[in-house]
C-alpha atoms as a PDB file:
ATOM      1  CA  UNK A   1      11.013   3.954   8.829  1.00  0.00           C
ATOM      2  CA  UNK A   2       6.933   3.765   8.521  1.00  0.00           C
ATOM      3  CA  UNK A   3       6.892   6.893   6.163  1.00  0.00           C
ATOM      4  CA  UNK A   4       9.604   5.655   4.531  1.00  0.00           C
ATOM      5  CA  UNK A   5       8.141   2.592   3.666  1.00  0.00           C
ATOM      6  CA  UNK A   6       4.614   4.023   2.652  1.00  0.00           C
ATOM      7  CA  UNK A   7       6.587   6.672   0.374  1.00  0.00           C
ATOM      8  CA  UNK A   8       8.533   3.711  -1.484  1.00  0.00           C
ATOM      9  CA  UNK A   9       5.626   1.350  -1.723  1.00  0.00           C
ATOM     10  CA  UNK A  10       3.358   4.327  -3.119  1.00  0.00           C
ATOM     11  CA  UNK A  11       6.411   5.093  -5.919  1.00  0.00           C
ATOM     12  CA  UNK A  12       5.828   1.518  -7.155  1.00  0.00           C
ATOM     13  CA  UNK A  13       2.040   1.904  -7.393  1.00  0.00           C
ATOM     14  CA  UNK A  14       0.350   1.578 -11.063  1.00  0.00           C
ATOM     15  CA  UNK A  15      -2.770   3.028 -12.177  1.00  0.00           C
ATOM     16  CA  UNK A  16      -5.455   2.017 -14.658  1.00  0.00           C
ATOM     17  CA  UNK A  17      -8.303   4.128 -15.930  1.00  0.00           C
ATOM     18  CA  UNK A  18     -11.437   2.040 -16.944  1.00  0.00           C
ATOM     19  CA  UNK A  19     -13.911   2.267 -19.794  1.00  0.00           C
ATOM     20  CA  UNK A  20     -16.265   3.867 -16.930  1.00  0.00           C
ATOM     21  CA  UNK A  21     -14.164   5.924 -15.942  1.00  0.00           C
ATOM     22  CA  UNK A  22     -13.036   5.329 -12.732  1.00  0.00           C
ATOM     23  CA  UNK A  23      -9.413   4.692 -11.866  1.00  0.00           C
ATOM     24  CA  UNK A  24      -8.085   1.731 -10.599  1.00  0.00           C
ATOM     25  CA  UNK A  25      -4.687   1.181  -8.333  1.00  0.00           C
ATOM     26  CA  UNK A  26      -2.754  -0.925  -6.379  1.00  0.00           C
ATOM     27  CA  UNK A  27       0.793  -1.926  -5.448  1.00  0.00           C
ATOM     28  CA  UNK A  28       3.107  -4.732  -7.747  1.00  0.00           C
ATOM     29  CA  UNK A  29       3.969  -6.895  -4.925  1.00  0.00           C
ATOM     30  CA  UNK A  30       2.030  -5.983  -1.948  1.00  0.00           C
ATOM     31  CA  UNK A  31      -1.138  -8.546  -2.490  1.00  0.00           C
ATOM     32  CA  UNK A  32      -4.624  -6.964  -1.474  1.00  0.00           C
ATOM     33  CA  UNK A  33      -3.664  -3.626  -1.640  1.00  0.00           C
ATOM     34  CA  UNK A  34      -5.595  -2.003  -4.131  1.00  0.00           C
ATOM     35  CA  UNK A  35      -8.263   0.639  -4.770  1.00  0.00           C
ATOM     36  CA  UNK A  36     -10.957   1.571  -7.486  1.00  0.00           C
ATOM     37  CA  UNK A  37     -12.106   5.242  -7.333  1.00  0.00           C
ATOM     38  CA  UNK A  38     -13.785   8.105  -9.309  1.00  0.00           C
ATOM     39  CA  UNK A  39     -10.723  10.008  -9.625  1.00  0.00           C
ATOM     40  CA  UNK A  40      -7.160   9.683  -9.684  1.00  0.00           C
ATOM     41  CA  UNK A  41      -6.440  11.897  -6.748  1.00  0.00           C
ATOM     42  CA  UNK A  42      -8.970   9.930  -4.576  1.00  0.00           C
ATOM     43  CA  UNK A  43      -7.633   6.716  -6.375  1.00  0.00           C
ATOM     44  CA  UNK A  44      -4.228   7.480  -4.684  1.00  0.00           C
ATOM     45  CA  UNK A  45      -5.564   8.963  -1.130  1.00  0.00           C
ATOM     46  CA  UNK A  46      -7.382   5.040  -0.735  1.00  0.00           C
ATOM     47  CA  UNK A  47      -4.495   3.143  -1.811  1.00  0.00           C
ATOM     48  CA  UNK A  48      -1.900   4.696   0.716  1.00  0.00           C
ATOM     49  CA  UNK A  49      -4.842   4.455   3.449  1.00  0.00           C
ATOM     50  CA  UNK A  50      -5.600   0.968   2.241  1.00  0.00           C
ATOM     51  CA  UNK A  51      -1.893   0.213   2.581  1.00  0.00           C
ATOM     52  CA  UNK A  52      -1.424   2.072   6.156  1.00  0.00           C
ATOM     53  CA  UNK A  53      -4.359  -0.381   7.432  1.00  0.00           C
ATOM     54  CA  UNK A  54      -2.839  -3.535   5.565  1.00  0.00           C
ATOM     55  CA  UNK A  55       0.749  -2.331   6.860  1.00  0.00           C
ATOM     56  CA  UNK A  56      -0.793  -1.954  10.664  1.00  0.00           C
ATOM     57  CA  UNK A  57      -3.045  -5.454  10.773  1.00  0.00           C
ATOM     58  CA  UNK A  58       0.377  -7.018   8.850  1.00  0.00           C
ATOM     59  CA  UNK A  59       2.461  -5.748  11.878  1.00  0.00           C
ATOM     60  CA  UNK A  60       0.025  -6.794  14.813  1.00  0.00           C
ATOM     61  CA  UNK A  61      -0.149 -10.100  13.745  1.00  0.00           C
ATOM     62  CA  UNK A  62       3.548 -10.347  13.026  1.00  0.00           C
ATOM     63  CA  UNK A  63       2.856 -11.150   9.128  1.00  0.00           C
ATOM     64  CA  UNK A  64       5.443 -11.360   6.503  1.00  0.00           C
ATOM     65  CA  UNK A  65       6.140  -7.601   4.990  1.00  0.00           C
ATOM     66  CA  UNK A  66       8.069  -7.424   1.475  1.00  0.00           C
ATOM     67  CA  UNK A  67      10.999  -5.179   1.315  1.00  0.00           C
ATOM     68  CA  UNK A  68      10.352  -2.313  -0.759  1.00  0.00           C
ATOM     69  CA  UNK A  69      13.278  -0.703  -2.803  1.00  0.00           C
ATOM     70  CA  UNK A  70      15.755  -2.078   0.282  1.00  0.00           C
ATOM     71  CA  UNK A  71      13.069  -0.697   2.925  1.00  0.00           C
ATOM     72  CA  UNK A  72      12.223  -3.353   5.597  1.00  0.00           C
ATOM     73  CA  UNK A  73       9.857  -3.398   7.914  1.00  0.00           C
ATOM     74  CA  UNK A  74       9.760  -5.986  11.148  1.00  0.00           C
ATOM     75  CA  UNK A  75       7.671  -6.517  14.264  1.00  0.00           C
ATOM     76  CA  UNK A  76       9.155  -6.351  17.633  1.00  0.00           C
ATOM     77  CA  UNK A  77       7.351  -7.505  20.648  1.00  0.00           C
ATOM     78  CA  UNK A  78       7.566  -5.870  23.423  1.00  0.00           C
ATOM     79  CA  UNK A  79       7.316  -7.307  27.037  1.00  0.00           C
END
């Protein structure tokens, strides 16, 4: 369901190349996931890592996650 998630969430990603050059992504949707890189390639590599941490801090502390393209993701506590 993780990969699922990060596979849909990374579909919906935009990107923006600025006057100097570097590129600049993030995620419609998913607030404070974003990244501003040299190259596209490495523009894409930070923003799924960014959103794998922002996905795993989200889930620890039992934050709100947005459906992406009917993908859910909840926390479960375990005893």
């Amino acid at each position: 369901m993780l990969t699922e998630y990060i596979a849909a969430a990374m579909r919906r990603a935009t990107y923006d190349k600025f006057d100097d050059g570097t590129f600049y992504g993030e995620i419609p949707g998913i607030q404070g996931v974003f990244a501003n890189e040299p190259t596209l390639e490495e523009c894409r590599r930070v923003l799924q890592s960014t959103l794998e941490d922002w996905l795993v801090f989200s889930l620890a502390n039992n934050f709100p996650i947005p459906m992406v393209d009917g993908v859910e993701l909840t926390a479960t506590r375990v005893a």
